[in-house]
N, C-alpha and C. Protein backbone atom coordinates (compact mmCIF):
# COMPACT_ATOMS: atom_id res chain seq x y z
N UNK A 1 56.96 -82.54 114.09
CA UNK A 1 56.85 -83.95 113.76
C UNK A 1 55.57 -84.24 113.01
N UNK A 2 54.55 -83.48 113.08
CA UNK A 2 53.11 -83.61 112.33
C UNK A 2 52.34 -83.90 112.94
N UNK A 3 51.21 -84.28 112.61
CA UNK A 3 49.93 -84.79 113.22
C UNK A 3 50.31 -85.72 114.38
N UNK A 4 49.49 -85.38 115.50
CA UNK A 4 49.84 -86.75 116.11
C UNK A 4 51.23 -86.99 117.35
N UNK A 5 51.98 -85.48 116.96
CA UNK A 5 53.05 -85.53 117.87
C UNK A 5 52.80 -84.90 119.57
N UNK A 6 51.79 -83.76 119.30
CA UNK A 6 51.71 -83.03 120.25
C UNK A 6 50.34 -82.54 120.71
N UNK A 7 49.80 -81.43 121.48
CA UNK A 7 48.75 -81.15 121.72
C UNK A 7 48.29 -80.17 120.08
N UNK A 8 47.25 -80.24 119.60
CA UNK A 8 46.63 -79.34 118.62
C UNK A 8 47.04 -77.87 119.10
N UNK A 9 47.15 -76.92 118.15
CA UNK A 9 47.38 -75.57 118.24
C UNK A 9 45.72 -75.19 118.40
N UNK A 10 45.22 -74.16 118.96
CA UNK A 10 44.10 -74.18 118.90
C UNK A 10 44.00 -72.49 118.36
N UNK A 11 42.98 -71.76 117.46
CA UNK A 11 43.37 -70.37 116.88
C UNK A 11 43.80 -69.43 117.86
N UNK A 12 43.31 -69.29 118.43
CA UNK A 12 43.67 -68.18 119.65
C UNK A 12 45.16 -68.27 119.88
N UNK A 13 45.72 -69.40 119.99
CA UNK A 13 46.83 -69.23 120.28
C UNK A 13 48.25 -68.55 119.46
N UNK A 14 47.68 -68.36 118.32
CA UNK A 14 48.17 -67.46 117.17
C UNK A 14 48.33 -66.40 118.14
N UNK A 15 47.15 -65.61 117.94
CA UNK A 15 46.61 -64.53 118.17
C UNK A 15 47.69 -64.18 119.70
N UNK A 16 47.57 -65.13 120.70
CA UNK A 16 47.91 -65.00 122.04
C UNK A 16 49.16 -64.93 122.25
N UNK A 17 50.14 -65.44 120.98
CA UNK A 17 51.15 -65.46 121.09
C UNK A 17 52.19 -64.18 120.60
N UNK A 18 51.64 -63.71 119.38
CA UNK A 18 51.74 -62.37 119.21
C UNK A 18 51.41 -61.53 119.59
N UNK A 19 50.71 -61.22 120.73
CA UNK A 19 50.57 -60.14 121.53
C UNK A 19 51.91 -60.43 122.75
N UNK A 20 51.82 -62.04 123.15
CA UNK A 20 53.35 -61.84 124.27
C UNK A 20 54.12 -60.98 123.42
N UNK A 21 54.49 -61.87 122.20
CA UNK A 21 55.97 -61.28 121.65
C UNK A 21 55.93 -59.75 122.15
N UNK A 22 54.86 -59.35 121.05
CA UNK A 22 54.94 -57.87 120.82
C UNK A 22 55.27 -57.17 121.79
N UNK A 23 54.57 -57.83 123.15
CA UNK A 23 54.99 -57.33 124.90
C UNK A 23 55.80 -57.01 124.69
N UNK A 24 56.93 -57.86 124.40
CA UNK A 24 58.53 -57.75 124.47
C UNK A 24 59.15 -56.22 124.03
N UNK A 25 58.64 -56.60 122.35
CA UNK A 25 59.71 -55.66 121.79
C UNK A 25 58.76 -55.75 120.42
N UNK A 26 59.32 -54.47 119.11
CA UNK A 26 58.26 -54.92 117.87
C UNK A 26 59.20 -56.25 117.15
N UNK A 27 58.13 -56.61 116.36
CA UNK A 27 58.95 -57.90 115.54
C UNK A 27 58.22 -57.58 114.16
N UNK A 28 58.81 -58.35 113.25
CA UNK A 28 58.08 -58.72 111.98
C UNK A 28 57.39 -59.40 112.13
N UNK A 29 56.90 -59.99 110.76
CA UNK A 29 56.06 -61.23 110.81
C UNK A 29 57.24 -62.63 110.64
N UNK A 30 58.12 -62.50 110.19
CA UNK A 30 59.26 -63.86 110.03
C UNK A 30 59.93 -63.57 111.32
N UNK A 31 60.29 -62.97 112.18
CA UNK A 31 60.55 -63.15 113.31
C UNK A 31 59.52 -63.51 114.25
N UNK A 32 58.45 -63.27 114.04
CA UNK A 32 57.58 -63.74 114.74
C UNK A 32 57.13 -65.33 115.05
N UNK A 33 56.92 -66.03 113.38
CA UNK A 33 57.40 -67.42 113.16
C UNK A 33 58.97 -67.69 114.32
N UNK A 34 59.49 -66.90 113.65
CA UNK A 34 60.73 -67.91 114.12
C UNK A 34 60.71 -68.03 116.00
N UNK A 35 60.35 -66.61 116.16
CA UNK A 35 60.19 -67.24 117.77
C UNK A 35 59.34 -67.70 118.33
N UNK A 36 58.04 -68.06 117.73
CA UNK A 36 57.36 -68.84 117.76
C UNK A 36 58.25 -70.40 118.38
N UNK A 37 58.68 -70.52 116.97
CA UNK A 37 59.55 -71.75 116.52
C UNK A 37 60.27 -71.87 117.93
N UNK A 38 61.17 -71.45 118.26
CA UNK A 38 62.55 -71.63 119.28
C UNK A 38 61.73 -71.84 120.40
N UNK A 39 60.87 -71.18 120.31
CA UNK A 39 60.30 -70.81 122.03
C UNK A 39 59.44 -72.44 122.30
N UNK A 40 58.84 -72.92 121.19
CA UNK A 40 58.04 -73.98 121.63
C UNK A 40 59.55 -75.24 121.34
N UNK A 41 60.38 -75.25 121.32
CA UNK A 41 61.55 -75.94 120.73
C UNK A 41 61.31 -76.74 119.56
N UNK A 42 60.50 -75.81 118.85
CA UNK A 42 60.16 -76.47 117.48
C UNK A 42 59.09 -77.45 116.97
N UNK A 43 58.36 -77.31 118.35
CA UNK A 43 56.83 -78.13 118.31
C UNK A 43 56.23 -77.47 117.23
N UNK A 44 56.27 -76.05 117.42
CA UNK A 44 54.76 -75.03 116.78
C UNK A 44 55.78 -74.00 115.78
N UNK A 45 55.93 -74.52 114.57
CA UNK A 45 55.98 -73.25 113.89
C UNK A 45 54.91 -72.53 112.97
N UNK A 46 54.07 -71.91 113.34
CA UNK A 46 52.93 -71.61 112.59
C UNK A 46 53.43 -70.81 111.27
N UNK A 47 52.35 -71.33 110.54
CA UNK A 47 52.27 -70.78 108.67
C UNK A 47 52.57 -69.25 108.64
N UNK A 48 52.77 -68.70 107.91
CA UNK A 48 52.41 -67.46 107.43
C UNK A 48 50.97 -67.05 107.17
N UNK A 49 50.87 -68.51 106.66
CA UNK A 49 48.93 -68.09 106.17
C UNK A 49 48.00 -68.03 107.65
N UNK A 50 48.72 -68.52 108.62
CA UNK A 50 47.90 -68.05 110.14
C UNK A 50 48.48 -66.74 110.89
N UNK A 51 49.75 -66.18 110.70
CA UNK A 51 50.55 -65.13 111.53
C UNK A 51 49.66 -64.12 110.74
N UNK A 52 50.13 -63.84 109.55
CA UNK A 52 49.50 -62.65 108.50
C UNK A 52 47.88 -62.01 109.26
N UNK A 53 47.01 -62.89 108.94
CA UNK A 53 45.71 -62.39 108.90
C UNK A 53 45.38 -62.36 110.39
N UNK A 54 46.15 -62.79 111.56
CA UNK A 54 46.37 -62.93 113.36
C UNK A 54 46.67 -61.32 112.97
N UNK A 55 47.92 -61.24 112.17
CA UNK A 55 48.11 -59.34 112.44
C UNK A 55 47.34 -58.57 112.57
N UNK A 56 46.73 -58.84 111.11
CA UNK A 56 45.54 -57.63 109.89
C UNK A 56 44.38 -57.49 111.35
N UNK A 57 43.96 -58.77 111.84
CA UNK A 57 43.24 -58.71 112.76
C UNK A 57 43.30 -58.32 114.03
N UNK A 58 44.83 -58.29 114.48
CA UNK A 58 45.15 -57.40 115.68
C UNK A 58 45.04 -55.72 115.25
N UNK A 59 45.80 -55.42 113.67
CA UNK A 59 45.67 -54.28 113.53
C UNK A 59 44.04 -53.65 113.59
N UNK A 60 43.04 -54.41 113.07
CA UNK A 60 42.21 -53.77 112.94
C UNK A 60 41.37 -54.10 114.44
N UNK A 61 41.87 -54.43 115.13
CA UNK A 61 40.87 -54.18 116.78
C UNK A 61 41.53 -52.87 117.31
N UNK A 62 42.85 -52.53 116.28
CA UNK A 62 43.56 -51.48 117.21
C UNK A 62 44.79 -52.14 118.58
N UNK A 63 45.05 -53.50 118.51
CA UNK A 63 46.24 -53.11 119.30
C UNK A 63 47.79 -53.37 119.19
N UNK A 64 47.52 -53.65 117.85
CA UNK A 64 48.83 -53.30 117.52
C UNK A 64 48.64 -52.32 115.97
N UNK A 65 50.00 -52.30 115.95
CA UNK A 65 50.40 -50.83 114.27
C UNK A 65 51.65 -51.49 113.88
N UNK A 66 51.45 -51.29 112.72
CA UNK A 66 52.52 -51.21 111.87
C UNK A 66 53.69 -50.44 111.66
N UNK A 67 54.79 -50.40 112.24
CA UNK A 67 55.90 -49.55 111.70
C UNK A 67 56.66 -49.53 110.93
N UNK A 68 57.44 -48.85 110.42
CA UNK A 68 57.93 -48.93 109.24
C UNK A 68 59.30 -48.12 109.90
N UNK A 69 60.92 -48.60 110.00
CA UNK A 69 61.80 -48.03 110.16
C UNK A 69 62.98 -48.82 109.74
N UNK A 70 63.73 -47.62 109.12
CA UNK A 70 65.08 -47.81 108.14
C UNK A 70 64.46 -48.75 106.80
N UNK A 71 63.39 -48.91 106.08
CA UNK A 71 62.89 -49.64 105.27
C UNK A 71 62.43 -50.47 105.84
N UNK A 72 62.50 -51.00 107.11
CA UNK A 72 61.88 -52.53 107.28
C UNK A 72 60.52 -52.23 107.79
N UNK A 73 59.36 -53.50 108.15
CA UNK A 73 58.59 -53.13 108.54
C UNK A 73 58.41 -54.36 110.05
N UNK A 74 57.90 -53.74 110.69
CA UNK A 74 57.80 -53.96 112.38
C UNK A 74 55.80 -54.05 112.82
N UNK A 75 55.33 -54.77 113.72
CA UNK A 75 54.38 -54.43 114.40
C UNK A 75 55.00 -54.29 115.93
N UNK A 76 53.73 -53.50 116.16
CA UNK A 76 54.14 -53.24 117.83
C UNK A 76 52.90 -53.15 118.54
N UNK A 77 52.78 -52.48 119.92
CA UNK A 77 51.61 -52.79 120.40
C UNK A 77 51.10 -51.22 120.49
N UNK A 78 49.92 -50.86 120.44
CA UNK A 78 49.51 -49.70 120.83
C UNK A 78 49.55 -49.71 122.06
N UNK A 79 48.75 -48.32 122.89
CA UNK A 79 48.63 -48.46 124.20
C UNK A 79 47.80 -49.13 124.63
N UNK A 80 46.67 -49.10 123.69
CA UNK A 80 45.70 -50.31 123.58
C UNK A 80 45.81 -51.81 123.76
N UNK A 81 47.28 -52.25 122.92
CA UNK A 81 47.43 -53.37 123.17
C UNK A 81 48.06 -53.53 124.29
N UNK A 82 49.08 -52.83 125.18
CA UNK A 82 49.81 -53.04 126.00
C UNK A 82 48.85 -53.23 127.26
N UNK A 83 47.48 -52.36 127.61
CA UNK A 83 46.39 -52.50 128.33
C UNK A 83 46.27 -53.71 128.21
N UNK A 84 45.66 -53.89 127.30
CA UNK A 84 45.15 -55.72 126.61
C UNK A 84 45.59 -56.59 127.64
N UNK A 85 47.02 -56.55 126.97
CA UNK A 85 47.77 -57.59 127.73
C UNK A 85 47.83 -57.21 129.37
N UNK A 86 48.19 -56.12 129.59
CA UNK A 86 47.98 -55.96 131.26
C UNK A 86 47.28 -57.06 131.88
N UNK A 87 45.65 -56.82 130.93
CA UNK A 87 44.66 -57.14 131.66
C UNK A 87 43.91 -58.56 131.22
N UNK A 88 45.04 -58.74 130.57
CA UNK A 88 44.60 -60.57 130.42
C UNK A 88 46.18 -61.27 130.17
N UNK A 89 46.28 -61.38 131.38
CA UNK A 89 47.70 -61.89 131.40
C UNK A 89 47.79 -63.59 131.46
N UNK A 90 46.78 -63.83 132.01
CA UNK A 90 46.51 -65.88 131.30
C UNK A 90 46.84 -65.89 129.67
N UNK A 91 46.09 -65.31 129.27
CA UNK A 91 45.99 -65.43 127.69
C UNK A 91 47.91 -65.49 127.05
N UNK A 92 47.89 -64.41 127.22
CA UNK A 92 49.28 -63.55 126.59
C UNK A 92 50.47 -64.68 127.44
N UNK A 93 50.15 -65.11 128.42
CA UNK A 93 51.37 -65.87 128.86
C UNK A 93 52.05 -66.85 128.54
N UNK A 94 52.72 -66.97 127.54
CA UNK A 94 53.86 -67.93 126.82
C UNK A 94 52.91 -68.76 126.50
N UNK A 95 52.14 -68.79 125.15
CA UNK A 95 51.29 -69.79 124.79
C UNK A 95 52.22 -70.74 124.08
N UNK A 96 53.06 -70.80 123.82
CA UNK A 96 54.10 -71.73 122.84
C UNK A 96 54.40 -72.95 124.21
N UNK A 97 54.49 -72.62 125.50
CA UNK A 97 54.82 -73.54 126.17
C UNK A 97 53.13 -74.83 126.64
N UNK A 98 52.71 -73.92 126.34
CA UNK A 98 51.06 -75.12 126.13
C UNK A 98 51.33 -76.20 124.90
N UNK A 99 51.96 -76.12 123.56
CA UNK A 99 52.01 -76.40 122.76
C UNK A 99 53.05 -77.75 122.99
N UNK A 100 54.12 -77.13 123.79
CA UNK A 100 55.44 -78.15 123.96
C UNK A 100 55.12 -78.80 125.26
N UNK A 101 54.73 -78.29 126.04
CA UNK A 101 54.33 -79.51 127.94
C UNK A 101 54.13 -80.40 127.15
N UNK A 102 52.72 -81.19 126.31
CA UNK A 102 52.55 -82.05 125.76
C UNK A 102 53.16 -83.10 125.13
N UNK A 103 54.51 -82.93 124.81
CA UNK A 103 55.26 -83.67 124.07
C UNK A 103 56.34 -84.13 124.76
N UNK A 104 56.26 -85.40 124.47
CA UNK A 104 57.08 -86.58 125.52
C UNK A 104 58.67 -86.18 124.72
N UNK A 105 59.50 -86.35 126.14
CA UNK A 105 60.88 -86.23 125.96
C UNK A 105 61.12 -87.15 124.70
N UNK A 106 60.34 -88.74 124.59
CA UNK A 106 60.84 -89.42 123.04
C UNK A 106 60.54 -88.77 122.10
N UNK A 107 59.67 -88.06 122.01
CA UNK A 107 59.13 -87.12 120.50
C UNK A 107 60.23 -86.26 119.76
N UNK A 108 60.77 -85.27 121.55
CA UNK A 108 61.75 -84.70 121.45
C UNK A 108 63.08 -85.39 120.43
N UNK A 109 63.36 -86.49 121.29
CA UNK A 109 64.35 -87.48 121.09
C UNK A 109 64.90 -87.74 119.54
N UNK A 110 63.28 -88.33 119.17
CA UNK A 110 63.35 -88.43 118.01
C UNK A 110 63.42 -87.12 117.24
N UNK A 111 62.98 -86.27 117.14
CA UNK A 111 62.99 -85.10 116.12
C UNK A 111 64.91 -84.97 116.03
N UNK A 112 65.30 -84.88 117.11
CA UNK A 112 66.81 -85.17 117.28
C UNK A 112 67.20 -85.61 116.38
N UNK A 113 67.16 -86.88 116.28
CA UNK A 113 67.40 -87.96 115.46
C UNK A 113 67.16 -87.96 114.02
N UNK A 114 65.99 -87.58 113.80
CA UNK A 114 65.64 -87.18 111.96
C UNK A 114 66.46 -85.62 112.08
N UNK A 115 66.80 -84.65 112.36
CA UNK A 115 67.63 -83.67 112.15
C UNK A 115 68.87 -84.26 111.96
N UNK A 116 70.01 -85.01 112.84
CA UNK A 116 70.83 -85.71 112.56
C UNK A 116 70.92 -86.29 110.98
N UNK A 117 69.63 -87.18 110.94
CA UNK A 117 69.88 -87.61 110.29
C UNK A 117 69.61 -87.29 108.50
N UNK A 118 68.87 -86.25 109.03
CA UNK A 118 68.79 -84.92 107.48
C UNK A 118 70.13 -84.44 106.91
N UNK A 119 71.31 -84.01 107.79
CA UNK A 119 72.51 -83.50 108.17
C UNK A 119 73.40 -84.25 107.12
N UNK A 120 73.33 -85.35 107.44
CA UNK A 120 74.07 -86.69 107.08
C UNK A 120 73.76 -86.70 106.01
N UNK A 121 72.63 -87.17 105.29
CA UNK A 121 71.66 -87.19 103.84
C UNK A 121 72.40 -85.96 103.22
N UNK A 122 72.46 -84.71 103.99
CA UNK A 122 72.56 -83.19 102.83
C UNK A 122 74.02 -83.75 102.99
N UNK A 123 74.53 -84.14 103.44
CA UNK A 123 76.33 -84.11 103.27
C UNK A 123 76.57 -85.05 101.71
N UNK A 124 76.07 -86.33 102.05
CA UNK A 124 76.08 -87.20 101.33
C UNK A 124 75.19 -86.17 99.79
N UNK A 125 74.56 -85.88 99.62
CA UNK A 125 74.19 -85.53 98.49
C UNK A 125 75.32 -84.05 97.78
N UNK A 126 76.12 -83.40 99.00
CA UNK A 126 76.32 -82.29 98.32
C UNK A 126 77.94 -83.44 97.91
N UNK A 127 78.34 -83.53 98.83
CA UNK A 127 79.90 -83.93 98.56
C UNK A 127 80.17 -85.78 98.29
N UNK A 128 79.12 -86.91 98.01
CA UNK A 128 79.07 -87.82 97.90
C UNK A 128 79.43 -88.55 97.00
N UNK A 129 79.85 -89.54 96.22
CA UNK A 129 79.96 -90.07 95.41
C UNK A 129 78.59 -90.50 94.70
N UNK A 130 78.04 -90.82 93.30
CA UNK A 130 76.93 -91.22 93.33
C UNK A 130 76.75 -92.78 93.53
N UNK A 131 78.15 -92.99 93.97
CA UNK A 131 77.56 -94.68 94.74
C UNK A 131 77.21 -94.56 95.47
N UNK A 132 78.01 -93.25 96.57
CA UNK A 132 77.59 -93.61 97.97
C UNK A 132 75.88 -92.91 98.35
N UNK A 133 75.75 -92.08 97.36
CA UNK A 133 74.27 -91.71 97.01
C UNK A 133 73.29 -92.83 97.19
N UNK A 134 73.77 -92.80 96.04
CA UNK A 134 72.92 -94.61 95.84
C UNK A 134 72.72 -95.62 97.12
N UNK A 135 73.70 -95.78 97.69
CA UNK A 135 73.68 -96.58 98.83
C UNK A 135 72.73 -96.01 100.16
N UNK A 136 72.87 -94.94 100.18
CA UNK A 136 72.24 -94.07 101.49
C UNK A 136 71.05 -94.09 101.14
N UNK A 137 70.54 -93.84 99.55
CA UNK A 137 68.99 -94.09 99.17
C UNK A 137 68.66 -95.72 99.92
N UNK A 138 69.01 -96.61 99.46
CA UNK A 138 68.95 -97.86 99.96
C UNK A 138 68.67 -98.05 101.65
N UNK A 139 69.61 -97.41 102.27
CA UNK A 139 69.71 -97.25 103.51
C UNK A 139 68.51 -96.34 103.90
N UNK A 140 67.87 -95.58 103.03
CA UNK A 140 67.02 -94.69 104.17
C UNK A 140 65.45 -95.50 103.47
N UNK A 141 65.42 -95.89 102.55
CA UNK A 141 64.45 -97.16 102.12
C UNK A 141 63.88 -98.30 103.40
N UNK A 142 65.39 -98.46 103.46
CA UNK A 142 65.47 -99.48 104.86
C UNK A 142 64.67 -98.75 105.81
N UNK A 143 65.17 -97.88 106.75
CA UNK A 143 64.27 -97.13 107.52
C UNK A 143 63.17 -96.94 107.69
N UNK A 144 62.49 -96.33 106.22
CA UNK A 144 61.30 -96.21 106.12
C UNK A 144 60.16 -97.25 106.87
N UNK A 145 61.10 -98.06 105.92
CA UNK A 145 60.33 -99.62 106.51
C UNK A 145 60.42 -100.22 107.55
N UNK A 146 61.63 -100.21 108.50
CA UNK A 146 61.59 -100.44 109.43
C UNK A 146 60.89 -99.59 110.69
N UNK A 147 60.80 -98.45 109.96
CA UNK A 147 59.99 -97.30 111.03
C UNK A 147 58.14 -97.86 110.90
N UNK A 148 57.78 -98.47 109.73
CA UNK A 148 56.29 -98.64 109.41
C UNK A 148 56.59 -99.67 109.88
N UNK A 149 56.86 -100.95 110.01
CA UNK A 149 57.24 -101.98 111.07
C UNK A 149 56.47 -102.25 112.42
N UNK A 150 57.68 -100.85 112.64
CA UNK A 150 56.88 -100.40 114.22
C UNK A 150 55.43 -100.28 114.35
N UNK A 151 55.34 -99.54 113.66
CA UNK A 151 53.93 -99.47 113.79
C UNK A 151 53.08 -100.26 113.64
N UNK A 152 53.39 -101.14 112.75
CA UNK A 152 52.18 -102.44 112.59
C UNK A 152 52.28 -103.19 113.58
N UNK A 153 53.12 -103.16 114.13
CA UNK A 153 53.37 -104.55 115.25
C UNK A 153 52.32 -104.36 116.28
N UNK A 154 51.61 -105.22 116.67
CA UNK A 154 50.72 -104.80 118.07
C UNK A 154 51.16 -105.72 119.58
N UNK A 155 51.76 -104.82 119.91
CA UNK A 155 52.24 -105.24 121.40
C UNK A 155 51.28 -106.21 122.28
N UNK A 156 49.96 -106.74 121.73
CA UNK A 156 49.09 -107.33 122.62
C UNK A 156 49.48 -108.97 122.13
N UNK A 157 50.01 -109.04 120.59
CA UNK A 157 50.04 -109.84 119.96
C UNK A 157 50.80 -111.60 120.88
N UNK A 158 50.53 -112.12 120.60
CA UNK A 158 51.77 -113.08 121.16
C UNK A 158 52.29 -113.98 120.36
């Protein structure tokens, strides 16, 4: 949802989160995002420009490596890293769910709701008429505004 929806990611938690995964099993780096993604239910999907250099920097403390099998490429944990984690098991423990506690079931709600309503928009643009184009522009105009609305209003007001 952006700024403002949830608790801040804080760096470590990059870092903390790719060592759980890796616990698991090896991953890439786009699987890594993505379970990132699922696991926080879509609070936290971190950049590439933060996973990448979280790696380079796990690789170079030594606890994880790079593999390379059937063409693809994989990190995993050394024995080094698997120690790691042994022995700091606060850290490594599902940091994606620190990310999501924070966020109120309405946040949830709503993200719902703008997915829905993305759904609807891509329908209307692939198979739509360009009236009915036209019209849904109008209609999500409306929204806009009625969503900034909200916000101006101050509940103390009378």
């Amino acid at each position: 949802m952006g700024r403002g929806s949830g608790p801040r990611v804080k760096p470590g938690n990059v870092r903390a989160a790719i060592l759980a995964l890796l616990s698991e099993s090896p991953f890439n780096g786009y699987q890594i995002i993505q379970e990132i993604a699922q696991r926080s239910d879509n609070v936290w999907k971190p950049s590439s420009g933060s996973v990448y250099p979280a790696l380079q920097q796990l690789i170079d403390e030594g606890l994880i490596q790079e593999t390379v099998s059937e063409g693809k490429r994989a990190f995993a944990l050394t024995e080094a890293g698997s120690l790691y984690c042994a022995e700091h098991p606060e850290e490594v423990s599902a940091p994606w769910k620190v990310v999501s506690e924070g966020v109120s079931d309405a946040v949830f709600d709503l993200r719902s709701a703008l997915g829905q309503l993305f759904q609807a928009t891509q329908q209307i643009a692939q198979v739509g008429t360009p009236e009915q184009a036209a019209q849904a522009s109008k209609v999500l105009v409306r929204a806009r505004k009625a969503l900034y609305k909200l916000l101006a209003e101050d509940d103390n007001e009378e």
